[in-house]
N, C-alpha and C. Protein backbone atom coordinates (compact mmCIF):
# COMPACT_ATOMS: atom_id res chain seq x y z
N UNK A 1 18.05 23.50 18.03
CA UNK A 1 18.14 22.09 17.74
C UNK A 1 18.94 21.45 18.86
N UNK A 2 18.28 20.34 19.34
CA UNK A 2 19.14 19.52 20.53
C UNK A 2 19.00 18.00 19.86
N UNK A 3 19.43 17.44 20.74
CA UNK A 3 19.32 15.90 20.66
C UNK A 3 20.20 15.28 21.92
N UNK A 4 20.35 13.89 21.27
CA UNK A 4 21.59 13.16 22.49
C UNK A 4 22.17 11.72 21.15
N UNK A 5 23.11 11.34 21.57
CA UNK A 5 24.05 10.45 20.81
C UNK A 5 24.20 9.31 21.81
N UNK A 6 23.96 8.08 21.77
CA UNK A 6 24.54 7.11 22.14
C UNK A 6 25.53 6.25 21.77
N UNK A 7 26.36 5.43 22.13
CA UNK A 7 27.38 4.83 21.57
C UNK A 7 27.19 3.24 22.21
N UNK A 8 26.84 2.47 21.88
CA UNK A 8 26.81 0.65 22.08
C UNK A 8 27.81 -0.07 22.00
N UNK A 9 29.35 -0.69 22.39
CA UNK A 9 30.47 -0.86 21.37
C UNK A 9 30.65 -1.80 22.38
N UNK A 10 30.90 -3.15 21.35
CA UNK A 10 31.67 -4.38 21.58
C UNK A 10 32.89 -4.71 21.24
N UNK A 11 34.37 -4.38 22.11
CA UNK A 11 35.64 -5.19 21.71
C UNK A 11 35.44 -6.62 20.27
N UNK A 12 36.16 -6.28 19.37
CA UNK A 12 35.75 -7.56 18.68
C UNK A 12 34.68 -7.59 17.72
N UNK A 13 33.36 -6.45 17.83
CA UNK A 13 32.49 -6.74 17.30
C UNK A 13 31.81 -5.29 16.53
N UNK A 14 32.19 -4.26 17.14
CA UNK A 14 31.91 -2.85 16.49
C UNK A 14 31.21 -2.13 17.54
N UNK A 15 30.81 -1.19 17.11
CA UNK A 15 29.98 0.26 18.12
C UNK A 15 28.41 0.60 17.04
N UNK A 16 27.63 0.49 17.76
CA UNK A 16 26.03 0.63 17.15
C UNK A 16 25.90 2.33 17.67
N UNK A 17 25.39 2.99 17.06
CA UNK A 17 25.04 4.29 17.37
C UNK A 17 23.57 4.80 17.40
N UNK A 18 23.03 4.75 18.51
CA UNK A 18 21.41 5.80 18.18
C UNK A 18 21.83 7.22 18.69
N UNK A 19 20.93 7.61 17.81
CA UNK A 19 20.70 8.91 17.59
C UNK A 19 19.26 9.83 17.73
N UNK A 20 19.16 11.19 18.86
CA UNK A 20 17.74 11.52 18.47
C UNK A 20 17.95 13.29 18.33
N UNK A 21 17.37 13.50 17.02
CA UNK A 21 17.39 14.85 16.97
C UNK A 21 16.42 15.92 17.46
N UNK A 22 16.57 16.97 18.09
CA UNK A 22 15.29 17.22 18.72
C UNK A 22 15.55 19.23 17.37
N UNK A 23 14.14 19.08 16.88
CA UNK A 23 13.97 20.65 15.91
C UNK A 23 12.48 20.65 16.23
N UNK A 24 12.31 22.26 15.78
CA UNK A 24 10.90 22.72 15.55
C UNK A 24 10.74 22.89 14.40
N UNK A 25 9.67 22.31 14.29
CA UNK A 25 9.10 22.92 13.08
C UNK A 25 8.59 24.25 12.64
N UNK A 26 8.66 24.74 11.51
CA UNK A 26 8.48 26.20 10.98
C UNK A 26 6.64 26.04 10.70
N UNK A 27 6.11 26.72 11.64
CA UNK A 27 4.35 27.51 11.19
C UNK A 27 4.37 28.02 9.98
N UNK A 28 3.98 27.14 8.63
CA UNK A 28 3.84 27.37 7.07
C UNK A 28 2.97 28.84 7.25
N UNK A 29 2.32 28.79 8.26
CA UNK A 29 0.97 29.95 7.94
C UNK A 29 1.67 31.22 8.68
N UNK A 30 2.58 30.92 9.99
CA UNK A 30 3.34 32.11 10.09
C UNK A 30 4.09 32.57 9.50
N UNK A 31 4.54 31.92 8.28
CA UNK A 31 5.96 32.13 7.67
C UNK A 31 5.13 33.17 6.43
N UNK A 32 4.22 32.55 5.95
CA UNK A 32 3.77 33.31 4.84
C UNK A 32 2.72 34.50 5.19
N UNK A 33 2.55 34.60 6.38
CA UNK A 33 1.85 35.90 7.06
C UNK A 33 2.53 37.16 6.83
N UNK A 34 3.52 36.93 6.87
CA UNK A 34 4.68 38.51 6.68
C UNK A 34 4.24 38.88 5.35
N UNK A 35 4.19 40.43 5.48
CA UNK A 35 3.83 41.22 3.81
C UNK A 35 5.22 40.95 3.27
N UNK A 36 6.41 40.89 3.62
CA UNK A 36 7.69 40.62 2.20
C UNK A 36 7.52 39.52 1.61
N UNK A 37 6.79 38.59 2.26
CA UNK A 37 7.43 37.64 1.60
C UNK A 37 6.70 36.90 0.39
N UNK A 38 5.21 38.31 0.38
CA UNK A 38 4.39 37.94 -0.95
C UNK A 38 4.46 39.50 -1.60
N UNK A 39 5.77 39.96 -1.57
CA UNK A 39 5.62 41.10 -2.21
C UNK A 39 6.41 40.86 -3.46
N UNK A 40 5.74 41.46 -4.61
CA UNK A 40 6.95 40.78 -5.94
C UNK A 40 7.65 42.25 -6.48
N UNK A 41 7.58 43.24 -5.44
CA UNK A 41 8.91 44.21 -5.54
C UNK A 41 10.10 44.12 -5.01
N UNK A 42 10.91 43.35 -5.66
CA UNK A 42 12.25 43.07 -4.76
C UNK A 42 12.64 43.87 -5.05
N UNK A 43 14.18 43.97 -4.25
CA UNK A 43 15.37 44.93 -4.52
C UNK A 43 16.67 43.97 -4.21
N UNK A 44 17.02 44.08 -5.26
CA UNK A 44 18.34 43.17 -4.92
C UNK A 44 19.61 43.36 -3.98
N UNK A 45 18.90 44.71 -3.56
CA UNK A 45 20.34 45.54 -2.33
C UNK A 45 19.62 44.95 -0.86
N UNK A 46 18.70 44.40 -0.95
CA UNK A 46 18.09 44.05 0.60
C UNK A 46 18.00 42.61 0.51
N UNK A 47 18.81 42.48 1.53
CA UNK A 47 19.48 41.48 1.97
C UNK A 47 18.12 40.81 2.59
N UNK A 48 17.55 41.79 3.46
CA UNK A 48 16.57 40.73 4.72
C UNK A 48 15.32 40.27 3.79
N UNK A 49 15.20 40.62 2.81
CA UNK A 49 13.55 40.11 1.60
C UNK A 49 14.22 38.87 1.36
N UNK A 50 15.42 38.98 0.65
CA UNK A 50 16.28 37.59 0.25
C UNK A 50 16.27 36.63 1.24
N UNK A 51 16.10 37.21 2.38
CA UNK A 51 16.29 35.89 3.48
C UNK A 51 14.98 35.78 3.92
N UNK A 52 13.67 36.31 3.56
CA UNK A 52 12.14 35.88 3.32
C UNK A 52 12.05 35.09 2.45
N UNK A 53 12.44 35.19 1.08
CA UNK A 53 12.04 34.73 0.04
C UNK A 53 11.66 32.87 0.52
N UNK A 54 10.41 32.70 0.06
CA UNK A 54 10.26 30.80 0.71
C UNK A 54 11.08 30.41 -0.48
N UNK A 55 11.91 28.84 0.27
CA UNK A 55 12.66 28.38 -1.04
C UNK A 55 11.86 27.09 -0.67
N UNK A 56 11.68 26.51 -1.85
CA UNK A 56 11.12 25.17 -2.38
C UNK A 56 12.01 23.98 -2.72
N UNK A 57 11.95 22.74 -1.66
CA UNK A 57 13.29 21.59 -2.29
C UNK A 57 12.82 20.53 -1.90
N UNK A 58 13.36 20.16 -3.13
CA UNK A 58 12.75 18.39 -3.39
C UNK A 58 14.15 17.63 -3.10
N UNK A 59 13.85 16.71 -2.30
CA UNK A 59 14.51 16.28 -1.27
C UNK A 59 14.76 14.61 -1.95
N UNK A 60 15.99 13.89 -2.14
CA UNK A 60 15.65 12.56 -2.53
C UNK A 60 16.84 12.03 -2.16
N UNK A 61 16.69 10.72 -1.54
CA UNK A 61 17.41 10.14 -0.69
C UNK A 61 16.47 8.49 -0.80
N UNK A 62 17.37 7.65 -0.98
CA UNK A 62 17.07 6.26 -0.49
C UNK A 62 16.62 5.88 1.12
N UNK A 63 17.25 6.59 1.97
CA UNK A 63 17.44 6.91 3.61
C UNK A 63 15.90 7.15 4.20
N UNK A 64 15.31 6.37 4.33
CA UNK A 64 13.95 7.32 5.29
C UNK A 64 14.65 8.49 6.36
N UNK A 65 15.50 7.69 7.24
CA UNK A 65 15.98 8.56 8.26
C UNK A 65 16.85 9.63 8.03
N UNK A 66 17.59 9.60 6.89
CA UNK A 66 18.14 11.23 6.38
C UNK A 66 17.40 11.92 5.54
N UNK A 67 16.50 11.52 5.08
CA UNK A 67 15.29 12.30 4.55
C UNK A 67 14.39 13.28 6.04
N UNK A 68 14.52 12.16 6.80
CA UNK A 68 13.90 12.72 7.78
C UNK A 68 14.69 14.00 8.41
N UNK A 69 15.92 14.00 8.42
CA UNK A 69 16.67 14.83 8.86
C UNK A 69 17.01 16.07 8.19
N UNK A 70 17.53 15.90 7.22
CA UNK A 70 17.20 16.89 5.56
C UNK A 70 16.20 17.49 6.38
N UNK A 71 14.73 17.11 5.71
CA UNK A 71 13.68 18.01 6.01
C UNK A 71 13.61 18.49 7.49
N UNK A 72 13.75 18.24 8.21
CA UNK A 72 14.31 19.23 9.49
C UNK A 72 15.14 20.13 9.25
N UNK A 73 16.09 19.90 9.04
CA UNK A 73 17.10 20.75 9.20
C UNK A 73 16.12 22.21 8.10
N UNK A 74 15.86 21.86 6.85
CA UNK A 74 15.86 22.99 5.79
C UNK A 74 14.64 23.26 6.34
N UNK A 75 13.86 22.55 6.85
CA UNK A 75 12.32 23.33 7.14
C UNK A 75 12.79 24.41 8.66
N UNK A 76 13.43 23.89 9.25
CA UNK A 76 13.67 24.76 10.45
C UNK A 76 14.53 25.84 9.47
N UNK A 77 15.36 25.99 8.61
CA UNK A 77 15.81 27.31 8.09
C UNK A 77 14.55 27.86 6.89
N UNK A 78 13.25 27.55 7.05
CA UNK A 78 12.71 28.40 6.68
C UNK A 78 11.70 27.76 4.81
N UNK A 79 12.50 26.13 4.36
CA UNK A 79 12.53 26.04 3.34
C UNK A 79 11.37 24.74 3.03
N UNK A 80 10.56 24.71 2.27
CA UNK A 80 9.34 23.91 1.96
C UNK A 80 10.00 22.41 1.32
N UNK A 81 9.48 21.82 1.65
CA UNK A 81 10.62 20.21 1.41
C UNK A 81 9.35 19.34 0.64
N UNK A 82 9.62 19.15 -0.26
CA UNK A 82 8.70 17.77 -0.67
C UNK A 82 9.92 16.59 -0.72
N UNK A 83 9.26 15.14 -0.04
CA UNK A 83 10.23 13.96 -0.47
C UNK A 83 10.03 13.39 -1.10
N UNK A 84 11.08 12.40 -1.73
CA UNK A 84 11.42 11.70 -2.69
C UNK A 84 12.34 10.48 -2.71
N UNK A 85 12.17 9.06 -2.38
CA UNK A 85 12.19 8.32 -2.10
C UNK A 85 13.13 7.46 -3.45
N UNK A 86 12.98 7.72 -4.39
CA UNK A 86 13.59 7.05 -5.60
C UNK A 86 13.80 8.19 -6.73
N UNK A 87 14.93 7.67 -7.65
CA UNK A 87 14.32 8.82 -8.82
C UNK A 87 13.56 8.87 -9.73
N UNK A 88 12.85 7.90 -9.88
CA UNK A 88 11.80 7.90 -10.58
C UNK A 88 10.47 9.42 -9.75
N UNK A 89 10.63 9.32 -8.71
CA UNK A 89 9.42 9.84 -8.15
C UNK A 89 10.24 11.16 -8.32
N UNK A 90 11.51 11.26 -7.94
CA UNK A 90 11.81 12.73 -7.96
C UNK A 90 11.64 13.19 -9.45
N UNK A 91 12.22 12.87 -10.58
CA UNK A 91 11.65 13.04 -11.95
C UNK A 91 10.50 13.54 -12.18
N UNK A 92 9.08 12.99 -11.41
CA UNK A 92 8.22 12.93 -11.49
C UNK A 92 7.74 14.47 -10.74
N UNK A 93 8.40 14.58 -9.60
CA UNK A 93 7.89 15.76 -8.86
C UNK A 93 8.56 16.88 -9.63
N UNK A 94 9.71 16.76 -9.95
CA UNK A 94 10.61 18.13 -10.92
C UNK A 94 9.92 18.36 -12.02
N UNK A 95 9.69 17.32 -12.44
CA UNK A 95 8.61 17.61 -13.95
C UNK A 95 7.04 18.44 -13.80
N UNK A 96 6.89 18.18 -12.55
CA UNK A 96 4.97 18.59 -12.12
C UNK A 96 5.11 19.91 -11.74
N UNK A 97 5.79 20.47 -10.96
CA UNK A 97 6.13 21.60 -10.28
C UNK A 97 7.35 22.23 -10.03
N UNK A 98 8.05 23.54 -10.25
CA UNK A 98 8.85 23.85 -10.22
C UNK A 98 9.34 23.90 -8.19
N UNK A 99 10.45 23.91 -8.04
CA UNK A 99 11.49 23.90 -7.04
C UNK A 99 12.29 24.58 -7.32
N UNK A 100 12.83 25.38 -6.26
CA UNK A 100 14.35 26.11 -6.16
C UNK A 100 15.69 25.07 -5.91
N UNK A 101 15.34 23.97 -5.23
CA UNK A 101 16.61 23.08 -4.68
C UNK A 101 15.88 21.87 -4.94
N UNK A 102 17.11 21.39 -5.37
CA UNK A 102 16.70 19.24 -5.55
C UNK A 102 18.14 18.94 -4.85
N UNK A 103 17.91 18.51 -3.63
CA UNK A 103 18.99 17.69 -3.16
C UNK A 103 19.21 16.58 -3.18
N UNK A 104 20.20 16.29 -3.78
CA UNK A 104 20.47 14.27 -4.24
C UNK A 104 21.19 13.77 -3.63
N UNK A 105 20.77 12.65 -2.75
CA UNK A 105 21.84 12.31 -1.73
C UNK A 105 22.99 11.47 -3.26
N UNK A 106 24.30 11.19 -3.13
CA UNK A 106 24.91 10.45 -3.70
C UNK A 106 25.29 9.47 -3.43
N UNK A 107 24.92 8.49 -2.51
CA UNK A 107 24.91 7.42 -1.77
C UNK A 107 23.98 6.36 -2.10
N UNK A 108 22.83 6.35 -3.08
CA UNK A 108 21.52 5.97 -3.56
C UNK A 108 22.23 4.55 -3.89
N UNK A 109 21.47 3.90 -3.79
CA UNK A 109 21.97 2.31 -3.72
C UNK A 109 22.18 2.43 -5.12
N UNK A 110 21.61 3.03 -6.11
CA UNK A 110 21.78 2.74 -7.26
C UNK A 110 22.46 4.49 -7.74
N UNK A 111 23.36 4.65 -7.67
CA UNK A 111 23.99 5.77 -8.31
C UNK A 111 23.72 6.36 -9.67
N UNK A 112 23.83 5.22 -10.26
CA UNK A 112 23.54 5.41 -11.79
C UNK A 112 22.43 5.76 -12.02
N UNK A 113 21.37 5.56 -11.23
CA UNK A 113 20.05 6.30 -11.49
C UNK A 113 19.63 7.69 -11.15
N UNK A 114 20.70 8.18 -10.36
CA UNK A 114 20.48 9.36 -9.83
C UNK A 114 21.31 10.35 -10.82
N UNK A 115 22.76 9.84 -11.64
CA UNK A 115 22.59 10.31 -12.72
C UNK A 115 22.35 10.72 -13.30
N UNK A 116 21.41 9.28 -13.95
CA UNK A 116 20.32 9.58 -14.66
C UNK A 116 19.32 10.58 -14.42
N UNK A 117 18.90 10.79 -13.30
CA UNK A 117 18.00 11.93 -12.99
C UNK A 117 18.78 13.35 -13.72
N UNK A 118 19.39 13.40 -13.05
CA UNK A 118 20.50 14.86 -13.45
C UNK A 118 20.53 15.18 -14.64
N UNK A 119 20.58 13.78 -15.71
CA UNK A 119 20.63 14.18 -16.83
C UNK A 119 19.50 14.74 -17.99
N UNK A 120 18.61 14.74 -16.67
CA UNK A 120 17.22 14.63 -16.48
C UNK A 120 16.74 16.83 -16.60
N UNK A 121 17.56 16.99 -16.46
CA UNK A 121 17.35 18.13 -15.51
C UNK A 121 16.55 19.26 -16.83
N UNK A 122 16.97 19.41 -17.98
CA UNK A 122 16.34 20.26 -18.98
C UNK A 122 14.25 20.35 -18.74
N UNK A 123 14.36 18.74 -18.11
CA UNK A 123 12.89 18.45 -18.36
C UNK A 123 12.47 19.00 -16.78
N UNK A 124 12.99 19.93 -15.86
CA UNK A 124 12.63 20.11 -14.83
C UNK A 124 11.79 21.25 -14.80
N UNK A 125 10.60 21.61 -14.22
CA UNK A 125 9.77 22.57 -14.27
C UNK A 125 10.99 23.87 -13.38
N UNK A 126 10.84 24.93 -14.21
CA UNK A 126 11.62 26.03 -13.46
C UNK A 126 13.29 25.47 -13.64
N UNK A 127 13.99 26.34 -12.45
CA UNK A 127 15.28 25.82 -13.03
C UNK A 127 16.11 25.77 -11.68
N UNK A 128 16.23 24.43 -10.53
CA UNK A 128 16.26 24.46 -9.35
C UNK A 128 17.96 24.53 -9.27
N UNK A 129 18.45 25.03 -8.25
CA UNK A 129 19.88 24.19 -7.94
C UNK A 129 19.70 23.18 -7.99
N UNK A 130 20.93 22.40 -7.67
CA UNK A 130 21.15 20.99 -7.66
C UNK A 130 22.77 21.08 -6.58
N UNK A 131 22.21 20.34 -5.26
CA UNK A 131 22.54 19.90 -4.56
C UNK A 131 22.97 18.03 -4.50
N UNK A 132 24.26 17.85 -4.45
CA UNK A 132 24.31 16.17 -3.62
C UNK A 132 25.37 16.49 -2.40
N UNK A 133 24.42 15.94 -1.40
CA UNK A 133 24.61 14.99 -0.60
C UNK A 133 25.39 13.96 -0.39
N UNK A 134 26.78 13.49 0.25
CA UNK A 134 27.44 12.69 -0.07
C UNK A 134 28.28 12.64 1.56
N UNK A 135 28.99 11.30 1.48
CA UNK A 135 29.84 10.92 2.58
C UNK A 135 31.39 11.17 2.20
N UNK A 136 31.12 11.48 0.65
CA UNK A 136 32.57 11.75 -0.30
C UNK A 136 33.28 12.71 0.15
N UNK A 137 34.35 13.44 -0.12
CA UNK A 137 34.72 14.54 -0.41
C UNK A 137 34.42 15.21 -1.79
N UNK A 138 33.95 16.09 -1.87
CA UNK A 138 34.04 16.44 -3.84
C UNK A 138 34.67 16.46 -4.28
N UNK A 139 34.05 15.87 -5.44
CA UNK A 139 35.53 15.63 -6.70
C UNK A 139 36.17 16.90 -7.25
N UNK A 140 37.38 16.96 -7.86
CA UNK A 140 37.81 18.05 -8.21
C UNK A 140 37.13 18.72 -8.99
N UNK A 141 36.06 17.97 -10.20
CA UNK A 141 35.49 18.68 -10.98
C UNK A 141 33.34 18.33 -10.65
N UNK A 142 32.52 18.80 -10.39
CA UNK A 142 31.55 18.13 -10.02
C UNK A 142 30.71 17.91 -11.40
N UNK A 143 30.10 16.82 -10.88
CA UNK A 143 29.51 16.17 -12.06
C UNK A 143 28.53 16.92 -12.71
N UNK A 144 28.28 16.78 -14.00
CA UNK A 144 27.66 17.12 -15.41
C UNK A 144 26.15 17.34 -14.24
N UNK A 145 25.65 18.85 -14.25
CA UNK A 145 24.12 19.22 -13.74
C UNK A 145 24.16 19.46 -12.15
N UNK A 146 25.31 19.14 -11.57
CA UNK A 146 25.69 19.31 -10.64
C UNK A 146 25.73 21.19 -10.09
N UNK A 147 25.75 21.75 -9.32
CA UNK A 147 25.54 22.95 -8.65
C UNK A 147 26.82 23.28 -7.63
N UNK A 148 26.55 22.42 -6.82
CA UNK A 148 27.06 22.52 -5.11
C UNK A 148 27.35 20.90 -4.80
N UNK A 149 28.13 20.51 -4.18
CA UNK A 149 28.80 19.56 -3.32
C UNK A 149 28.51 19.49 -1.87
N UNK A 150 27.86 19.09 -0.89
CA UNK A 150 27.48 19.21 0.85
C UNK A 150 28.41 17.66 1.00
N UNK A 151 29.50 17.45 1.78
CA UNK A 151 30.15 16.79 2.55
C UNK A 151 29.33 16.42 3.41
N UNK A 152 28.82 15.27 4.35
CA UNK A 152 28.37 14.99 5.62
C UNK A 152 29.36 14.24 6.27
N UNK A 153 29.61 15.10 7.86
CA UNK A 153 28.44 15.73 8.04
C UNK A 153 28.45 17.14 7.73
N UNK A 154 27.15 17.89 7.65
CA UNK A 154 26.55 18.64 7.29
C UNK A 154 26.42 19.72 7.88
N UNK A 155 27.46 20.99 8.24
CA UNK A 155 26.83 22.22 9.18
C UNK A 155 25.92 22.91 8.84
N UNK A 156 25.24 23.31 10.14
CA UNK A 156 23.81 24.15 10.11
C UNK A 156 24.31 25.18 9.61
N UNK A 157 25.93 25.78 9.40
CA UNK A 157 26.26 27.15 8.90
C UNK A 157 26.00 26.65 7.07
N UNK A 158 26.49 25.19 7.08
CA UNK A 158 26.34 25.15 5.52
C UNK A 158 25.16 24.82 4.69
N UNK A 159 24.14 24.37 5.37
CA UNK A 159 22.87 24.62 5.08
C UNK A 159 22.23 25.81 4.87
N UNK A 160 22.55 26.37 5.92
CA UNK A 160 21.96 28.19 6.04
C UNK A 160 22.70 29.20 4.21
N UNK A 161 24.38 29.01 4.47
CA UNK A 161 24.68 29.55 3.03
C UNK A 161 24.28 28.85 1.92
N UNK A 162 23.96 27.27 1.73
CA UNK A 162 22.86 26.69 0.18
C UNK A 162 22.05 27.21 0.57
N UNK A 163 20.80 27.67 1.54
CA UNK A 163 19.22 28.16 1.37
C UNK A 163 19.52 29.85 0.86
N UNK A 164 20.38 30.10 1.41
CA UNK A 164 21.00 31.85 0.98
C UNK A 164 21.35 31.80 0.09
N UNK A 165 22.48 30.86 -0.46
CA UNK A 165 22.73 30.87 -2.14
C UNK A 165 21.66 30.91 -3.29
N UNK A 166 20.26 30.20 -2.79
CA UNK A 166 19.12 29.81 -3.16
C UNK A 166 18.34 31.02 -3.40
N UNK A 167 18.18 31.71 -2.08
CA UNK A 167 17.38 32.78 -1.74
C UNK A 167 18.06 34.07 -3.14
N UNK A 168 19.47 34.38 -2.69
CA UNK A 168 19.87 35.54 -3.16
C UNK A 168 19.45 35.13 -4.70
N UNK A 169 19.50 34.24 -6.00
CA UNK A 169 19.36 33.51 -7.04
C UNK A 169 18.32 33.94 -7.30
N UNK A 170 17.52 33.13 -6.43
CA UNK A 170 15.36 33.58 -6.52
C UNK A 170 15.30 35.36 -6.39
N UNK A 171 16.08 35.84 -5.82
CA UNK A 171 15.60 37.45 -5.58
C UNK A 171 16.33 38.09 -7.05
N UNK A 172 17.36 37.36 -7.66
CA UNK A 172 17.87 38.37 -8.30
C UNK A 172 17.22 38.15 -9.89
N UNK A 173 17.00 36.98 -9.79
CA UNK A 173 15.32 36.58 -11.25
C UNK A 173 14.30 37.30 -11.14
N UNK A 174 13.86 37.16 -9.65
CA UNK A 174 12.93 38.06 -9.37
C UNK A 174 12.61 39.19 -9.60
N UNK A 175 13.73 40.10 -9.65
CA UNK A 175 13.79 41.59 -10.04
C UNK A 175 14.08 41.77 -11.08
N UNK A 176 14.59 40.66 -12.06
CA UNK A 176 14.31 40.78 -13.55
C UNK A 176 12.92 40.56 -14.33
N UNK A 177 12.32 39.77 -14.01
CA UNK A 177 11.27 39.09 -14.27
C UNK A 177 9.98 39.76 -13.20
């Protein structure tokens, strides 16, 4: 992953920032070419199947442009992203199809609706983490349906341990089920 940062700044008036991120995208058809990663004999002592396993995340953010980024980032570590633009639509996608990860930004112009989603969560197909997204620090206690807390900004190390937290979860159902 590369990019470049600009900085615009007027004495008196503030600093404008562009930004361009440069990622590859992950080959869906190379990824699922490997025999582990459609094999449904796990072992929960192997680490490298766990880090095959595809994880599935529904992505929802008010932000076109951190949506856009989200799904970079998790598709370059390997992870299938559907977006979600409001929570009504994310509701809608959790309810249709199961997901491993729903990441909620907490910044949503309307907070209370995203909430609401959360509270949402019994009615979710399968049984995903739950990730937010936030400019916050986390609260001491995280909110009711809540999982995990991500601070932004966001390290590629802490992305990599939520898709692994994800992964190891999915492998260890897996070998029950």
């Amino acid at each position: 992953m590369g990019g470049e940062l600009i900085a615009h700044s007027q004495p008196e008036v503030g600093t404008r920032f562009e930004f361009a991120i440069t990622v590859e995208k992950i080959d869906p058809a190379a990824q699922s070419a490997h025999p582990a990663i459609n094999s449904t004999d796990i072992d929960d002592g192997d680490e490298a199947l766990e880090q095959l396993l595809p994880v599935s995340a529904l992505l929802l953010d008010d932000d076109e442009d951190v949506l856009s980024i989200h799904e970079a980032i998790l598709e370059q570590l390997g992870a299938r992203t559907t977006i979600c633009e409001n929570p009504a639509d994310a509701l809608h996608q959790a309810e249709a199809s199961p997901h491993d990860l729903l990441l909620v930004d907490f910044e949503l112009s309307e907070v209370g609706d995203s909430l609401a989603l959360l509270s949402q969560r019994h009615r979710f197909a399968g049984d995903p983490r739950v990730a937010v997204v936030s400019g916050h620090p986390a609260p001491e206690h995280l909110p009711e349906h809540v999982d995990e807390w991500l601070q932004k900004p966001v390290s590629m190390a802490r992305w990599a341990i939520l898709l692994a937290t994800v992964r190891s979860s999915k492998a260890a159902v897996g070998s029950t089920g």
